[in-house]
C-alpha atoms as a PDB file:
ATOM      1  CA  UNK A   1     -29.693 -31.284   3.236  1.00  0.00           C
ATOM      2  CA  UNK A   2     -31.756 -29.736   0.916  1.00  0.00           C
ATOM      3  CA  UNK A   3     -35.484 -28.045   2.210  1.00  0.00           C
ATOM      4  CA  UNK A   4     -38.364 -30.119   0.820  1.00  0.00           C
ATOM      5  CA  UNK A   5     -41.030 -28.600  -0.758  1.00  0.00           C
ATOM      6  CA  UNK A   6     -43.675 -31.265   1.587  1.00  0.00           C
ATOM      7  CA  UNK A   7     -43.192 -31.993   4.729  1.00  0.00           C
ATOM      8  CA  UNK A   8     -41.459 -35.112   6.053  1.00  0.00           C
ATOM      9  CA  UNK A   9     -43.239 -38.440   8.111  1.00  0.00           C
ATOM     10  CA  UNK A  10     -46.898 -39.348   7.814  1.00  0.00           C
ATOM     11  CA  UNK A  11     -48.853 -38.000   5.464  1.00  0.00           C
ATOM     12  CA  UNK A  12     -52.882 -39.461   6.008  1.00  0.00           C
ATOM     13  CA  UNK A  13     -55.217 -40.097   3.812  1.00  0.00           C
ATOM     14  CA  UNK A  14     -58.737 -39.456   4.631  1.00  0.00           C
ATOM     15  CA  UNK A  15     -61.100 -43.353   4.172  1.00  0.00           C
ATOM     16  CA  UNK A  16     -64.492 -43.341   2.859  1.00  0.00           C
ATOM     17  CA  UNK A  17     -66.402 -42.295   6.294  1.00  0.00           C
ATOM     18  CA  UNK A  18     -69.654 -39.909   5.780  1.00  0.00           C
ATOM     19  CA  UNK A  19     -69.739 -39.153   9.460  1.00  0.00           C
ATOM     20  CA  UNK A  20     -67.646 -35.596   9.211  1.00  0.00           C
ATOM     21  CA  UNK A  21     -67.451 -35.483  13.322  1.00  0.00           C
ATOM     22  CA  UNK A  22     -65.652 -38.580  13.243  1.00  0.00           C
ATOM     23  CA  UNK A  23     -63.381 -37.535  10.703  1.00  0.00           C
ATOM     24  CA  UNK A  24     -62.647 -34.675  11.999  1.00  0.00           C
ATOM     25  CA  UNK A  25     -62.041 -36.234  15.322  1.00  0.00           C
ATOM     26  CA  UNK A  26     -59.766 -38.791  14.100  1.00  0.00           C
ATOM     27  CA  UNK A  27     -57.742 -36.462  11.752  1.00  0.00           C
ATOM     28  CA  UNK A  28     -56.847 -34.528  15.332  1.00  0.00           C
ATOM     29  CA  UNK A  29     -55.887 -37.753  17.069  1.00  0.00           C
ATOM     30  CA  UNK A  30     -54.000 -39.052  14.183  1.00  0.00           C
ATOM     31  CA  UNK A  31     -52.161 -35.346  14.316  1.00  0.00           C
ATOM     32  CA  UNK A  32     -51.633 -35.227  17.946  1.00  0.00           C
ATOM     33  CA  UNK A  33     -49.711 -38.673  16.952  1.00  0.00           C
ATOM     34  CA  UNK A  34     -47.224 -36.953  14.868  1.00  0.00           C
ATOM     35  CA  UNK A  35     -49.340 -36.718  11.074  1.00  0.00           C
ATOM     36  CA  UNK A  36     -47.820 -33.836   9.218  1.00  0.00           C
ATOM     37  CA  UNK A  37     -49.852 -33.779   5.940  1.00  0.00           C
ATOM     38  CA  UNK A  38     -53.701 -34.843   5.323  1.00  0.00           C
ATOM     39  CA  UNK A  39     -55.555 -35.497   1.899  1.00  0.00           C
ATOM     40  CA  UNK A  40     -59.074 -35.968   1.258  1.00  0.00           C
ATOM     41  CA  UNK A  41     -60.036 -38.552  -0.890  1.00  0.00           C
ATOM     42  CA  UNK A  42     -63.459 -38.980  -1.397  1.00  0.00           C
ATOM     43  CA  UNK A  43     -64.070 -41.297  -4.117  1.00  0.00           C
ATOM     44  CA  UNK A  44     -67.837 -42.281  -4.644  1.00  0.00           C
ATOM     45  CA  UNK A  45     -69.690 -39.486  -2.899  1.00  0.00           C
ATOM     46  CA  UNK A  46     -71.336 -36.278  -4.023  1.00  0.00           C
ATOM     47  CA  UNK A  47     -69.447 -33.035  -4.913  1.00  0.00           C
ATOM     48  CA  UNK A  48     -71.498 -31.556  -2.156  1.00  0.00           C
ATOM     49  CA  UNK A  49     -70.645 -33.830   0.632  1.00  0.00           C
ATOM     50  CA  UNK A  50     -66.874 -33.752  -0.387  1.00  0.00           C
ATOM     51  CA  UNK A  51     -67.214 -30.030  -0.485  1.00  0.00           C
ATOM     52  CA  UNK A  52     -68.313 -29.797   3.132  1.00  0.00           C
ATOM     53  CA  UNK A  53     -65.821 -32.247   4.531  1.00  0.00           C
ATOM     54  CA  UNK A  54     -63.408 -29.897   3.234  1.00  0.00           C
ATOM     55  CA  UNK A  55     -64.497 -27.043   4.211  1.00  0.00           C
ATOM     56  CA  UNK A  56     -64.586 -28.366   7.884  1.00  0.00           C
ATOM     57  CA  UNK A  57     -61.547 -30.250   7.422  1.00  0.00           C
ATOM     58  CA  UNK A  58     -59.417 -26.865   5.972  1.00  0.00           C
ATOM     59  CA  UNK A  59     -59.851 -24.769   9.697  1.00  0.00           C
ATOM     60  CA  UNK A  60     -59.108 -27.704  11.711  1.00  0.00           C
ATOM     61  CA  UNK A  61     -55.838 -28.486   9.461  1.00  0.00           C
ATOM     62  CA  UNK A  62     -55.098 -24.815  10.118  1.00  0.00           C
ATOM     63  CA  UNK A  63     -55.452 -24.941  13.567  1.00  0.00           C
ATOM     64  CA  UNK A  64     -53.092 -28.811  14.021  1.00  0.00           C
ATOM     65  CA  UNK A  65     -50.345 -27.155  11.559  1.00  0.00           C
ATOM     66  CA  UNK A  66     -51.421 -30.071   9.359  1.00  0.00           C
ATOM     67  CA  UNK A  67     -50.469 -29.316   5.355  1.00  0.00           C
ATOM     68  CA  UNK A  68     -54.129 -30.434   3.726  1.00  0.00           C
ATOM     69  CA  UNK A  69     -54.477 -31.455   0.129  1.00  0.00           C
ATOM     70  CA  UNK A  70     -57.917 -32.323  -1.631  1.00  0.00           C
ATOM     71  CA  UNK A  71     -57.590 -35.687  -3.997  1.00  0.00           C
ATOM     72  CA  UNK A  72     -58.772 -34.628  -7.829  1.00  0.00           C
ATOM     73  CA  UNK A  73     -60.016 -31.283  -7.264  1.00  0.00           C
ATOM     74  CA  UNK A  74     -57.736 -28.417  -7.255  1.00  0.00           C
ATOM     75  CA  UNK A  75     -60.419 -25.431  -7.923  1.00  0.00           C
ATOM     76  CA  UNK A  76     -62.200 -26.901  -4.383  1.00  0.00           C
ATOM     77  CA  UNK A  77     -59.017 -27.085  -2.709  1.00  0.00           C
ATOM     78  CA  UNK A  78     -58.630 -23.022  -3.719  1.00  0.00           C
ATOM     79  CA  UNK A  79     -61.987 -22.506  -2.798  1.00  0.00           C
ATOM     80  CA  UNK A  80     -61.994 -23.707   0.643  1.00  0.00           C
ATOM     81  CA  UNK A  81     -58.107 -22.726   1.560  1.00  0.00           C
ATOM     82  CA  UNK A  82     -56.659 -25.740   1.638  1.00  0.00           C
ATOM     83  CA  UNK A  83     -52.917 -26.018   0.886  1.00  0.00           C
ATOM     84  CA  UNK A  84     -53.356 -28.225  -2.102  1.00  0.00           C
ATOM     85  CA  UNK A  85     -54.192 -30.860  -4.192  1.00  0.00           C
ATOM     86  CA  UNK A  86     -53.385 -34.351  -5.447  1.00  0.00           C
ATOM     87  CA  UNK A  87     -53.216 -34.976  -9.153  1.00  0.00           C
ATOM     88  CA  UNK A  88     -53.761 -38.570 -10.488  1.00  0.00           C
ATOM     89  CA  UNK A  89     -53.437 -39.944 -14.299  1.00  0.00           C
ATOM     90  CA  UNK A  90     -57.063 -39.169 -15.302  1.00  0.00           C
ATOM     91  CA  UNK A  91     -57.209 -35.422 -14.119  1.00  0.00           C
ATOM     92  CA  UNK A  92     -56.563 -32.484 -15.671  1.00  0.00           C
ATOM     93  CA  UNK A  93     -52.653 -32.471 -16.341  1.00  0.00           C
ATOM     94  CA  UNK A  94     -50.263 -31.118 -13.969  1.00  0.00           C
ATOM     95  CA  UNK A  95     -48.701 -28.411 -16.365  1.00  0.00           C
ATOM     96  CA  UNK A  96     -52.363 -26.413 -17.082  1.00  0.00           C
ATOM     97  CA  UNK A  97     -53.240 -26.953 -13.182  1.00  0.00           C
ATOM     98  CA  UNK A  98     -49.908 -25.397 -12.026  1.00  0.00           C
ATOM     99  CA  UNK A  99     -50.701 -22.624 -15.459  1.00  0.00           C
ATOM    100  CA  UNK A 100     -54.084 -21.714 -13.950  1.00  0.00           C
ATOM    101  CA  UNK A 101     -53.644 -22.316 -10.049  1.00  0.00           C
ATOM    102  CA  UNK A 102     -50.390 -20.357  -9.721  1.00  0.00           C
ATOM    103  CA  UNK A 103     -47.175 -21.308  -7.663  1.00  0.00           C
ATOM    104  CA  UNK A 104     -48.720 -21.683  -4.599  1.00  0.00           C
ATOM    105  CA  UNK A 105     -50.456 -24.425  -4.525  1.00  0.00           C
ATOM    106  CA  UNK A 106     -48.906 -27.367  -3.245  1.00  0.00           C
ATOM    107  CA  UNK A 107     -49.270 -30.069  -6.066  1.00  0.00           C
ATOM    108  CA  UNK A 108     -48.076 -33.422  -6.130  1.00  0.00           C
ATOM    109  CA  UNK A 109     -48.975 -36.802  -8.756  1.00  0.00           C
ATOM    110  CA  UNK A 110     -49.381 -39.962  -9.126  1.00  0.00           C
ATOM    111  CA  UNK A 111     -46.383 -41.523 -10.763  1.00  0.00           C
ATOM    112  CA  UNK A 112     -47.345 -45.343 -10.208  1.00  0.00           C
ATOM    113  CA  UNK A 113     -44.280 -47.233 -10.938  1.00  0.00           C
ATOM    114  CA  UNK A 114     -42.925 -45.069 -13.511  1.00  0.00           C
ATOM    115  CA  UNK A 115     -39.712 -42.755 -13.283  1.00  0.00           C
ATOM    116  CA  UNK A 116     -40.756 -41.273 -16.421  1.00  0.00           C
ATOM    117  CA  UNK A 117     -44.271 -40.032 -15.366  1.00  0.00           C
ATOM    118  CA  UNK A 118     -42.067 -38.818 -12.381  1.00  0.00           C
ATOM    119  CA  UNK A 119     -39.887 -36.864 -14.576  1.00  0.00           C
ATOM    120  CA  UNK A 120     -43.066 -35.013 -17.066  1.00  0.00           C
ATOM    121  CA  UNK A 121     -44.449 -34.210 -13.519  1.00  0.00           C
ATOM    122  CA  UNK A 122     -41.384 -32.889 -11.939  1.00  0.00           C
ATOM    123  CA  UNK A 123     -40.793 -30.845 -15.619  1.00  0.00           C
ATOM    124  CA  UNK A 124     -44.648 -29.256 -14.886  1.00  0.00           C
ATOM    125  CA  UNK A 125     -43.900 -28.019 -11.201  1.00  0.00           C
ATOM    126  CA  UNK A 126     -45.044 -30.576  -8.504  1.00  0.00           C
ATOM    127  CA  UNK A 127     -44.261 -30.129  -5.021  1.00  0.00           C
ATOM    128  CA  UNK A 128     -43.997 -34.060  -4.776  1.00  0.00           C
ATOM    129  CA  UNK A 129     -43.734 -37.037  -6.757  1.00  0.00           C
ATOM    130  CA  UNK A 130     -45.948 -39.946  -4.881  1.00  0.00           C
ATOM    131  CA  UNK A 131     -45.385 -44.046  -5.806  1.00  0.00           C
ATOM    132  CA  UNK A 132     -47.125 -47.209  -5.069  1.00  0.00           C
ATOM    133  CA  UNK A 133     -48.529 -48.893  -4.121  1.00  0.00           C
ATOM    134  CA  UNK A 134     -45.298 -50.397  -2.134  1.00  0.00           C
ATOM    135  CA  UNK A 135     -47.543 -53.099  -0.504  1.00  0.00           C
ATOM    136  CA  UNK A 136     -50.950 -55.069  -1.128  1.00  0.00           C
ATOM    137  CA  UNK A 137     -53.563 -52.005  -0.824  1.00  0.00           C
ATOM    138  CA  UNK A 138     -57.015 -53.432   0.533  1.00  0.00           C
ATOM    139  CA  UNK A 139     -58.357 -49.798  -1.139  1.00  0.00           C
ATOM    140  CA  UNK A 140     -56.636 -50.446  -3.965  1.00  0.00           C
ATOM    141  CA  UNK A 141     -56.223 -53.996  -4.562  1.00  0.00           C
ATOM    142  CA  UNK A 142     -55.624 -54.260  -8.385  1.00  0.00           C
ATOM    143  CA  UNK A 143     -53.532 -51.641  -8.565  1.00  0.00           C
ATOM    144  CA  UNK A 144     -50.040 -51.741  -9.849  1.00  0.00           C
ATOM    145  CA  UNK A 145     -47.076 -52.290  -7.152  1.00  0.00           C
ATOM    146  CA  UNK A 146     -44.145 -50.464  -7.328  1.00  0.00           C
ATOM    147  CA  UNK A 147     -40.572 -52.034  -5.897  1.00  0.00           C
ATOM    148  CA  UNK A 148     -38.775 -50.811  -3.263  1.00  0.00           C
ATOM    149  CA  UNK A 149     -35.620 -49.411  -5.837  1.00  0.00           C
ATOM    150  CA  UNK A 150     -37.934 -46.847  -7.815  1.00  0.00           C
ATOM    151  CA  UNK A 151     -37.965 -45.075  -4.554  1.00  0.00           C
ATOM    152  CA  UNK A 152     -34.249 -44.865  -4.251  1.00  0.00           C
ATOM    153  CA  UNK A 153     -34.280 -43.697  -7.767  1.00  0.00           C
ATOM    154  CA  UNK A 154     -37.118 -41.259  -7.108  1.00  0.00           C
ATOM    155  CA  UNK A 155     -34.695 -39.912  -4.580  1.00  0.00           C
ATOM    156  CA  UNK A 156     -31.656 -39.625  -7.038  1.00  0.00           C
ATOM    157  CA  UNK A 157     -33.957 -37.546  -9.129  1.00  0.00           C
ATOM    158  CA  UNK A 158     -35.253 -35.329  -6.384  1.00  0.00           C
ATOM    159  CA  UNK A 159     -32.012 -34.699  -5.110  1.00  0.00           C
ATOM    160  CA  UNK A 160     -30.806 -33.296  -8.371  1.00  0.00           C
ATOM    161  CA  UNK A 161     -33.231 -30.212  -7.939  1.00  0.00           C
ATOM    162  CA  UNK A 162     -32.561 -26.854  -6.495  1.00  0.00           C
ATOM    163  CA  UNK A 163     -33.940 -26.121  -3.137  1.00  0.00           C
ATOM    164  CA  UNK A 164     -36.245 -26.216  -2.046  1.00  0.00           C
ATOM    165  CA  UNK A 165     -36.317 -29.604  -3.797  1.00  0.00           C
ATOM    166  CA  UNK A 166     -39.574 -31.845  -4.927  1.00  0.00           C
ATOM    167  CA  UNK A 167     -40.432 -34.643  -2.056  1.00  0.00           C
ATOM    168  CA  UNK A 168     -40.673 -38.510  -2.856  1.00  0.00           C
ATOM    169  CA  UNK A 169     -44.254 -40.181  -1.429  1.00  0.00           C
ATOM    170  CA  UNK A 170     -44.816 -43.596  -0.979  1.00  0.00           C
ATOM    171  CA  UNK A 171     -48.271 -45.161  -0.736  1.00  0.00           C
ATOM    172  CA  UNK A 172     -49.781 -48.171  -0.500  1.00  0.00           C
ATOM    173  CA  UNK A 173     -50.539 -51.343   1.799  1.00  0.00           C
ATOM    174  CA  UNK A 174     -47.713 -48.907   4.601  1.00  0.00           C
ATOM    175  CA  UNK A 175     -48.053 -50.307   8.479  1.00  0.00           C
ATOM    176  CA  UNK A 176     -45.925 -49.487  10.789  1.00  0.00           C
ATOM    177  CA  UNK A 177     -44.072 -52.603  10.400  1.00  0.00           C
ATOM    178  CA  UNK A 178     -43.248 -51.825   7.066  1.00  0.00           C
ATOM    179  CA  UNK A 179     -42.542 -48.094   7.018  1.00  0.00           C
ATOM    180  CA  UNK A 180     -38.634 -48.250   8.036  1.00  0.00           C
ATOM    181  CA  UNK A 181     -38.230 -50.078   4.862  1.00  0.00           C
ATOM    182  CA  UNK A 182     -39.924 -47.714   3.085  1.00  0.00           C
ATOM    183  CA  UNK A 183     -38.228 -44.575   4.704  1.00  0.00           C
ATOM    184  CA  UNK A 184     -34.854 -45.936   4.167  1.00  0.00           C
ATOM    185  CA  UNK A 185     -35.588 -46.534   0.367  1.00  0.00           C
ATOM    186  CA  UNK A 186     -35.986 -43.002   0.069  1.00  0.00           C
ATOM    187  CA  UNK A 187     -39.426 -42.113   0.922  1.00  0.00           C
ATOM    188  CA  UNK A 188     -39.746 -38.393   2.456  1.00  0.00           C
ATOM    189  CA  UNK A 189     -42.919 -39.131   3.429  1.00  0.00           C
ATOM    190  CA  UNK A 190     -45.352 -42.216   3.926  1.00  0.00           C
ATOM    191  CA  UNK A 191     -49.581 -42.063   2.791  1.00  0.00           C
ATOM    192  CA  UNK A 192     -51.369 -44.779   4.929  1.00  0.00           C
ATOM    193  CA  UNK A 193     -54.913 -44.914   4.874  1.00  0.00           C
ATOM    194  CA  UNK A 194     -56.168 -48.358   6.646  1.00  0.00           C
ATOM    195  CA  UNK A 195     -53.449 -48.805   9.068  1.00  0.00           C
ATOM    196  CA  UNK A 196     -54.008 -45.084  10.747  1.00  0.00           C
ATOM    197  CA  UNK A 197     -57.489 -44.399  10.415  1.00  0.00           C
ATOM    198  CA  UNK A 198     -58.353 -48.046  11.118  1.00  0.00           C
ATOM    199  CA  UNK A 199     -56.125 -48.762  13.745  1.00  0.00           C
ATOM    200  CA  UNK A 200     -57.348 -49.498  17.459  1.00  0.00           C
ATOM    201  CA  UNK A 201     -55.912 -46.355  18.401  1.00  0.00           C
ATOM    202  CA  UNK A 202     -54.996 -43.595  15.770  1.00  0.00           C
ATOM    203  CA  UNK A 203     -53.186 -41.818  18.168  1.00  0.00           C
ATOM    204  CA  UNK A 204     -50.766 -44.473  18.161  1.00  0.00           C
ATOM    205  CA  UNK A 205     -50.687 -45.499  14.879  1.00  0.00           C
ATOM    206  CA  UNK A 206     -50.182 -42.367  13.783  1.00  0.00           C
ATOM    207  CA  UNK A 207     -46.633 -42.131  16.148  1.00  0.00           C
ATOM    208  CA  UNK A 208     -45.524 -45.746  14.881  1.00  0.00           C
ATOM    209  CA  UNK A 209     -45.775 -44.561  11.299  1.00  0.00           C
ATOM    210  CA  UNK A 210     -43.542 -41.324  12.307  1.00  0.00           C
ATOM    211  CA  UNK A 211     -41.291 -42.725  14.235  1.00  0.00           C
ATOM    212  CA  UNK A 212     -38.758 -43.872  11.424  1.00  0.00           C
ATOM    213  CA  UNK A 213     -38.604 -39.706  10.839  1.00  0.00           C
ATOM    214  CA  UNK A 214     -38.758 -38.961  13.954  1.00  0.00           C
ATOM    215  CA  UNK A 215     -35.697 -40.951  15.333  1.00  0.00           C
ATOM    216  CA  UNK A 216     -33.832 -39.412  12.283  1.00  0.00           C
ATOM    217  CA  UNK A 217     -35.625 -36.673  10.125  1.00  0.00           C
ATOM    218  CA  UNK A 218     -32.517 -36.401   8.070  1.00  0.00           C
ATOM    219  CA  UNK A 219     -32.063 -40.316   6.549  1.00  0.00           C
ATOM    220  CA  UNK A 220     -31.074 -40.530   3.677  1.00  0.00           C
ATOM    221  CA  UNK A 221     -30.913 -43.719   1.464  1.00  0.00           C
END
């Protein structure tokens, strides 16, 4: 099987929570429960308050192993030392980030529904390709839903890359009870937002969300 260039499992997604002690609390808790990657997506909030979240959120990622990736803002994410950064449709393009950034940086886009976005991002060097969302998405609600099958396509694609080859990322309205289905589709790794860091125990949620990698890291639709 072919090394990915993201990791596998759970990948979180930080919620809109101004208290950085609590974030940074549940972000270990939700690692010590088997979270692999962590992005911070900060919406609606100053550039100042985003700034320090990552810059406390970058040592502590260091220290858990956890690959950390800043939503929209690639310059902060080299700034503060984080791994990387999440590209959607209305940012800069892909192409001039990877241009500017350099081949380091972990990248990965939006690609919505569509296997052709997929393909111009794969073309401009991201790390992974992400979908969704899969599910109803209470932080998303309008947003368009992708089916099940552009995932196993997503992995046809992928699969046709050299190694270390781009990783497939599913997000949206993912639980627990959903996330085998999503695994098995093709997923290499899962985003959840409201079902880890709103869950009774993040800890745990964070484990049931592995666990479909965990029984069997190497699945393969």
């Amino acid at each position: 099987m072919k090394a990915l260039r993201f990791p596998t499992g759970l990948y979180g997604v930080t919620p809109e929570w101004d208290d950085t002690d609590r974030l940074l609390l549940a972000v270990r808790q939700a690692a010590e429960g088997g979270m692999r990657s962590l992005q911070l997506r900060r919406k609606n909030v100053p550039d100042a308050v985003r700034a320090a979240q990552a810059r406390a959120l970058a040592p502590l990622c260091r220290e858990l192993g956890v690959v950390f990736l800043i939503n929209d803002d690639w310059r902060l994410a080299l700034d503060v030392g984080a791994d990387g950064a999440h590209v959607g449709r209305e940012d800069e393009s892909l192409a001039r980030i990877r241009a500017e950034a350099g081949p380091d940086l972990i990248l990965g886009g939006s690609s919505y529904d569509d296997l052709g976005r997929a393909q111009e991002l794969l073309a401009a060097g991201a790390d992974y390709i992400a979908f969704g969302a899969m599910y109803a998405s209470t932080v998303k609600p309008d947003t368009v839903r992708a089916p099940l099958s552009v995932l196993t396509e997503a992995r046809r694609l992928t699969d046709s890359w050299d190694a270390p080859r781009p990783a497939v990322v599913a997000i949206g309205g993912i639980t627990p009870d959903n996330a085998p289905l999503v695994a098995q589709a093709g997923a290499d790794a899962i985003a959840v937002i409201t079902a880890l860091f709103e869950a009774p125990s993040i800890r745990a949620a964070a484990a049931a969300c592995s666990a479909p990698y965990s029984a069997n890291p190497n699945r393969k639709p």
